[in-house]
N, C-alpha and C. Protein backbone atom coordinates (compact mmCIF):
# COMPACT_ATOMS: atom_id res chain seq x y z
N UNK A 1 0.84 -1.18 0.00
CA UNK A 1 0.00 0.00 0.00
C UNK A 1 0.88 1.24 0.00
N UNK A 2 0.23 2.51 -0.15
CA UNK A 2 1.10 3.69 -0.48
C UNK A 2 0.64 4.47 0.70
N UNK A 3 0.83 4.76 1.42
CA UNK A 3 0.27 6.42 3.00
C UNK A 3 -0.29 7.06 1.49
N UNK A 4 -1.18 7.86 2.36
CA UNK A 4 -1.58 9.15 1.80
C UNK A 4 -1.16 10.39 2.09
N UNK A 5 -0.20 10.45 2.95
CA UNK A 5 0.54 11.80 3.11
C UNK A 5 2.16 11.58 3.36
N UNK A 6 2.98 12.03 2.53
CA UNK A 6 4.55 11.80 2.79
C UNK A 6 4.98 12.56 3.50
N UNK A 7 6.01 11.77 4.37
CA UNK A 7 6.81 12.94 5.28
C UNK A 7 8.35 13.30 4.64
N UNK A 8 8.54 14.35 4.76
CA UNK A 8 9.85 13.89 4.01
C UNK A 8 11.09 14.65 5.03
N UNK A 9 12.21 13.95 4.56
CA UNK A 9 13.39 14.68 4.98
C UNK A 9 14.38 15.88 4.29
N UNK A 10 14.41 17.00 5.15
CA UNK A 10 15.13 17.71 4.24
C UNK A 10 15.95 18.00 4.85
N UNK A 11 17.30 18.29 4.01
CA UNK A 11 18.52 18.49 4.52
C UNK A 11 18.86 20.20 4.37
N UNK A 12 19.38 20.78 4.79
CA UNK A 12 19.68 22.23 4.62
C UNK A 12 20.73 22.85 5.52
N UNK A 13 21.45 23.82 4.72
CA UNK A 13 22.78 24.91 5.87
C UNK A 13 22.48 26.01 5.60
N UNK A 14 22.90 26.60 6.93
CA UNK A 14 23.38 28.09 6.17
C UNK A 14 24.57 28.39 6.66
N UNK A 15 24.88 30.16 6.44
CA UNK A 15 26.17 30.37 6.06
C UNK A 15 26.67 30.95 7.05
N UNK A 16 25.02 31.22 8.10
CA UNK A 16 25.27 32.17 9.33
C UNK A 16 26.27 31.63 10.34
N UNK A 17 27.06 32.62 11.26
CA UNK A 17 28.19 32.23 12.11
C UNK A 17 26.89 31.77 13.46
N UNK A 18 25.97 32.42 13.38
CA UNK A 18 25.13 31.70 14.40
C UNK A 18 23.97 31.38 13.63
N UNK A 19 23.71 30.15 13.92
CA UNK A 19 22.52 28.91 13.22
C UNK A 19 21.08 29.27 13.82
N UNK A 20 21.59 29.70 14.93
CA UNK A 20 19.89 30.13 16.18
C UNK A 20 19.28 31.58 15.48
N UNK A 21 19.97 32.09 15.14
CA UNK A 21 19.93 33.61 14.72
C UNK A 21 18.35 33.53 13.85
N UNK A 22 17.74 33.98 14.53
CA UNK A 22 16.06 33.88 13.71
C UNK A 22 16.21 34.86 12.25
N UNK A 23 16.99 35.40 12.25
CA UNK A 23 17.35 35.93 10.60
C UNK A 23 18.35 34.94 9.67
N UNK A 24 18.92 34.22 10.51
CA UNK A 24 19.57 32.94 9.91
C UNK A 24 19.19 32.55 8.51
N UNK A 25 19.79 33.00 7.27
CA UNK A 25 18.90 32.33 6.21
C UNK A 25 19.12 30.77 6.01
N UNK A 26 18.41 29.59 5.53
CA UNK A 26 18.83 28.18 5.43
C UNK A 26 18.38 27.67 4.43
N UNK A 27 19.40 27.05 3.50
CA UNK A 27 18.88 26.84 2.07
C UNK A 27 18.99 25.45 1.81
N UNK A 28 18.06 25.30 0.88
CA UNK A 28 17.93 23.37 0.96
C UNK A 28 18.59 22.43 -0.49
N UNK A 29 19.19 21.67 0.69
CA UNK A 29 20.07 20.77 -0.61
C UNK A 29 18.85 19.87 -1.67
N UNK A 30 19.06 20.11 -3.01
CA UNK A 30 17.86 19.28 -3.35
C UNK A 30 18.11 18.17 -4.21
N UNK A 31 17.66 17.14 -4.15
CA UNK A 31 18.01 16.00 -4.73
C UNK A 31 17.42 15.68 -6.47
N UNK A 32 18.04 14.84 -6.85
CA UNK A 32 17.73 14.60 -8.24
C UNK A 32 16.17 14.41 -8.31
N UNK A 33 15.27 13.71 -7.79
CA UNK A 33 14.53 12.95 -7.90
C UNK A 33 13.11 13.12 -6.47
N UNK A 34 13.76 13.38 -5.58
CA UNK A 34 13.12 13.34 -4.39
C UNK A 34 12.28 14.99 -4.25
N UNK A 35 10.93 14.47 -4.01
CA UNK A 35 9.93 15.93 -4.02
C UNK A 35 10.70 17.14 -3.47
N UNK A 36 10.78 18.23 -3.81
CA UNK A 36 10.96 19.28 -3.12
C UNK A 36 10.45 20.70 -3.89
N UNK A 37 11.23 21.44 -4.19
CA UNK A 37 10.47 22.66 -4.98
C UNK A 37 9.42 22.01 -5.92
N UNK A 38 8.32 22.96 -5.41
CA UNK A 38 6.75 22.10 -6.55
C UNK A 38 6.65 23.06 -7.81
N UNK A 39 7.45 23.98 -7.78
CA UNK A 39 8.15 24.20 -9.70
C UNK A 39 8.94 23.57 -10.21
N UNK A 40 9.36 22.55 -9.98
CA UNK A 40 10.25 22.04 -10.97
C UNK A 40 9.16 21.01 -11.47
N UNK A 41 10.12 20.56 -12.30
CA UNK A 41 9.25 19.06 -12.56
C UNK A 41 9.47 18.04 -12.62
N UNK A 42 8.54 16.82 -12.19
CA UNK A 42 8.42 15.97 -11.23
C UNK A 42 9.99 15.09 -12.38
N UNK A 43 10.69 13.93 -11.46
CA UNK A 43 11.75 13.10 -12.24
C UNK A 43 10.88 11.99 -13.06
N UNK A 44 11.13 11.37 -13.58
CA UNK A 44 10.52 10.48 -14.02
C UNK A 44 11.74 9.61 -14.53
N UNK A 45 11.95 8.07 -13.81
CA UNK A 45 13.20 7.50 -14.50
C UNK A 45 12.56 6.15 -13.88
N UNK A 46 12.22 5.15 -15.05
CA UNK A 46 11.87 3.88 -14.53
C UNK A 46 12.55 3.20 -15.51
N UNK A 47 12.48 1.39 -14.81
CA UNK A 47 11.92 0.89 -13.43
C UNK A 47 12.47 1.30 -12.53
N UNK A 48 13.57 2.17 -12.46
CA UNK A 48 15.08 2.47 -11.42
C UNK A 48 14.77 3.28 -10.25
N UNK A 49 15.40 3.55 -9.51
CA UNK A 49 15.06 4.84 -8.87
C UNK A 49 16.35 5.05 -8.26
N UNK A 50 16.79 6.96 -7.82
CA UNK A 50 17.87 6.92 -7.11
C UNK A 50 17.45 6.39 -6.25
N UNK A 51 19.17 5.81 -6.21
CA UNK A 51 19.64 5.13 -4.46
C UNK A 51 18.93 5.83 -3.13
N UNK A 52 19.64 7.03 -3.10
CA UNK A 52 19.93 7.97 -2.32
C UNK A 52 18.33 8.91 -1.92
N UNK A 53 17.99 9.08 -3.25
CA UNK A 53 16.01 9.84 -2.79
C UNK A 53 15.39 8.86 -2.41
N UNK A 54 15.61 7.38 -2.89
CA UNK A 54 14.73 6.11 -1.81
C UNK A 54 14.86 6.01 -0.55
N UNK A 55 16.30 6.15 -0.26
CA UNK A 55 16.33 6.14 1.09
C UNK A 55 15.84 7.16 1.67
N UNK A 56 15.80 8.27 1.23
CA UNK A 56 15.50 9.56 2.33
C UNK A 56 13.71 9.22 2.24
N UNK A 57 13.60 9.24 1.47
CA UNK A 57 11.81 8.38 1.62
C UNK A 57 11.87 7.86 2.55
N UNK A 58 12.27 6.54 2.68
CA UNK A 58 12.35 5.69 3.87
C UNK A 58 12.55 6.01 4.93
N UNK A 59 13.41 7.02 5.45
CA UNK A 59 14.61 7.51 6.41
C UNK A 59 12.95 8.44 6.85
N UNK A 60 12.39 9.17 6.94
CA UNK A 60 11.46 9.44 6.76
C UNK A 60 10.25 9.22 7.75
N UNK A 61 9.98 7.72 7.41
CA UNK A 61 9.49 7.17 8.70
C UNK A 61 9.98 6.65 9.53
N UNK A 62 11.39 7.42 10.18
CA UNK A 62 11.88 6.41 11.55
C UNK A 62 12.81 8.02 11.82
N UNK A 63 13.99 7.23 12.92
CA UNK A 63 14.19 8.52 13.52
C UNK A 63 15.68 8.90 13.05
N UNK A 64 16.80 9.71 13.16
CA UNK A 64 18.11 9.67 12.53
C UNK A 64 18.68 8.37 13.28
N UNK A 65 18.49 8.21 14.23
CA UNK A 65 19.05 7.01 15.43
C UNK A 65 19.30 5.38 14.40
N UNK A 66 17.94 5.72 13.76
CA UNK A 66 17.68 4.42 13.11
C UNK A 66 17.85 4.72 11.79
N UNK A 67 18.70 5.64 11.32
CA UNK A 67 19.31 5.85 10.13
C UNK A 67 20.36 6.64 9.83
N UNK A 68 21.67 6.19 10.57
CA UNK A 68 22.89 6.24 11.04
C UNK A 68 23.45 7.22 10.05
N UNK A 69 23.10 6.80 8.31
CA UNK A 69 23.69 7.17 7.48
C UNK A 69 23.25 8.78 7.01
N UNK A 70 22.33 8.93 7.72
CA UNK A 70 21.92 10.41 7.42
C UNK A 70 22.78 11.47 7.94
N UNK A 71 23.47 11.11 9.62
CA UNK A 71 24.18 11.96 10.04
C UNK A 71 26.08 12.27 9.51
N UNK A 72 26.38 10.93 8.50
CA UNK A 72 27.60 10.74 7.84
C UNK A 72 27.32 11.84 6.96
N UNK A 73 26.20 11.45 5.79
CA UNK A 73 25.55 11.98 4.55
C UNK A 73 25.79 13.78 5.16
N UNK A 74 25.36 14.06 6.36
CA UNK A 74 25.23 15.42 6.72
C UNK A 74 27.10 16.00 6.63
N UNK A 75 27.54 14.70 7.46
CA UNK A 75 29.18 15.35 7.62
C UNK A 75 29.57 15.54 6.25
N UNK A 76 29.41 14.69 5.27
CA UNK A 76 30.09 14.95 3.96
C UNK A 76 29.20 16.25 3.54
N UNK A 77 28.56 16.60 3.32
CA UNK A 77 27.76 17.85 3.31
C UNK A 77 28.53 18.92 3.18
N UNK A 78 28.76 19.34 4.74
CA UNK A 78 29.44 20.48 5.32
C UNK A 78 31.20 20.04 4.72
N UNK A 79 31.03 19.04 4.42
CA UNK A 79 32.70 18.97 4.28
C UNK A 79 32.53 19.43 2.65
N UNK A 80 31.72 19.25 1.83
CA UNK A 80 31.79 19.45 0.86
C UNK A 80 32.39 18.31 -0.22
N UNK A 81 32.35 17.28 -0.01
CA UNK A 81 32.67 15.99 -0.60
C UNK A 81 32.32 15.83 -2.31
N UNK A 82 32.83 16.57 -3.18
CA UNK A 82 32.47 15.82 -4.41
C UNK A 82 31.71 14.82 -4.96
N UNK A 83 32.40 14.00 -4.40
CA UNK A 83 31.58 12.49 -4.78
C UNK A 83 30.29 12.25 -4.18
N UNK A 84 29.61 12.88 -2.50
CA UNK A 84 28.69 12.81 -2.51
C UNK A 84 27.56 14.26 -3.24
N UNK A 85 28.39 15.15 -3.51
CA UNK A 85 27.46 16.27 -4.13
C UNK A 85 26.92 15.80 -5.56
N UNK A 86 27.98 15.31 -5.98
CA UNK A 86 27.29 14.43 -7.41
C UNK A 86 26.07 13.92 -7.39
N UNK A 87 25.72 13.18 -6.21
CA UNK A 87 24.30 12.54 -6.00
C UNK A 87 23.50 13.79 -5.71
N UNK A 88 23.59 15.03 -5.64
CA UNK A 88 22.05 15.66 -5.70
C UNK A 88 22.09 16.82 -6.81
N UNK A 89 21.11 17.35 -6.85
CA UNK A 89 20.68 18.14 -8.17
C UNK A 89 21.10 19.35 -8.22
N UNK A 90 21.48 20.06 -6.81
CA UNK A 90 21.69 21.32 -6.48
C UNK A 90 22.30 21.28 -5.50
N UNK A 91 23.72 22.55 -5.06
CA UNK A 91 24.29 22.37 -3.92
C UNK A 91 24.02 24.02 -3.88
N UNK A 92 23.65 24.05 -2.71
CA UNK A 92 23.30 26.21 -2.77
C UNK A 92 24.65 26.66 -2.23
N UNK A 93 25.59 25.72 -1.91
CA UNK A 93 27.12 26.62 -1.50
C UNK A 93 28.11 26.90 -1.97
N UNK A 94 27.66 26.10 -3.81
CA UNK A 94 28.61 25.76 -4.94
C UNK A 94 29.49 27.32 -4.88
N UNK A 95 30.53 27.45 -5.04
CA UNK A 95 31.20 28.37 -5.65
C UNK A 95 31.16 29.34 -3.72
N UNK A 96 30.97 28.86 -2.82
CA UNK A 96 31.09 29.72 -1.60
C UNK A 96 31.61 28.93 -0.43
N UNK A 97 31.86 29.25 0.78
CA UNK A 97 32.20 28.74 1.76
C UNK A 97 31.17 27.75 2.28
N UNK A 98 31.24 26.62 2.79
CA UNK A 98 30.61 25.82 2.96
C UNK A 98 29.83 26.01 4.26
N UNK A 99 28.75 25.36 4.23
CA UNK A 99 27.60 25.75 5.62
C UNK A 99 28.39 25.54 6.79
């Protein structure tokens, strides 16, 4: 069966020296495939699906505890890792100091 309402996970940094700062701006990493801005348009790639937007589906319904790999996925993030930026569609820090 399919839920009728998705929860999803989103990942996001910003650039602020303080994160609490309620003017803090925070911009969201967005993936190839996985819902996020509802202007773009939708992926469409079958039977396949990314690796990486399945899991965050999944990851989704449980807690980071029980999905270890989200908080790695976060360190390569901020580290700025190539090889994992390849896997998403947009990095908002391209060409700046990293979150």
């Amino acid at each position: 069966s399919i839920t009728k309402e998705r929860t999803e996970v989103i990942l996001q940094g910003t650039s602020s020296l303080d994160p609490n700062d309620p003017t803090a701006v925070w911009e969201e990493f967005e993936f190839k495939c996985k819902p996020g801005d509802l202007r773009r348009r939708p992926c469409l790639i079958s039977p396949y699906h990314y690796r990486l937007d399945w899991l965050m589906w999944f990851a989704a319904f449980q807690t980071y505890e029980q999905n270890e790999w989200i908080i790695h996925l976060a360190g390569k993030l901020l580290a700025q890792e190539e090889e994992t930026l390849s896997l998403l569609a947009t990095n908002p820090f391209a060409g700046r100091d990293p979150p």
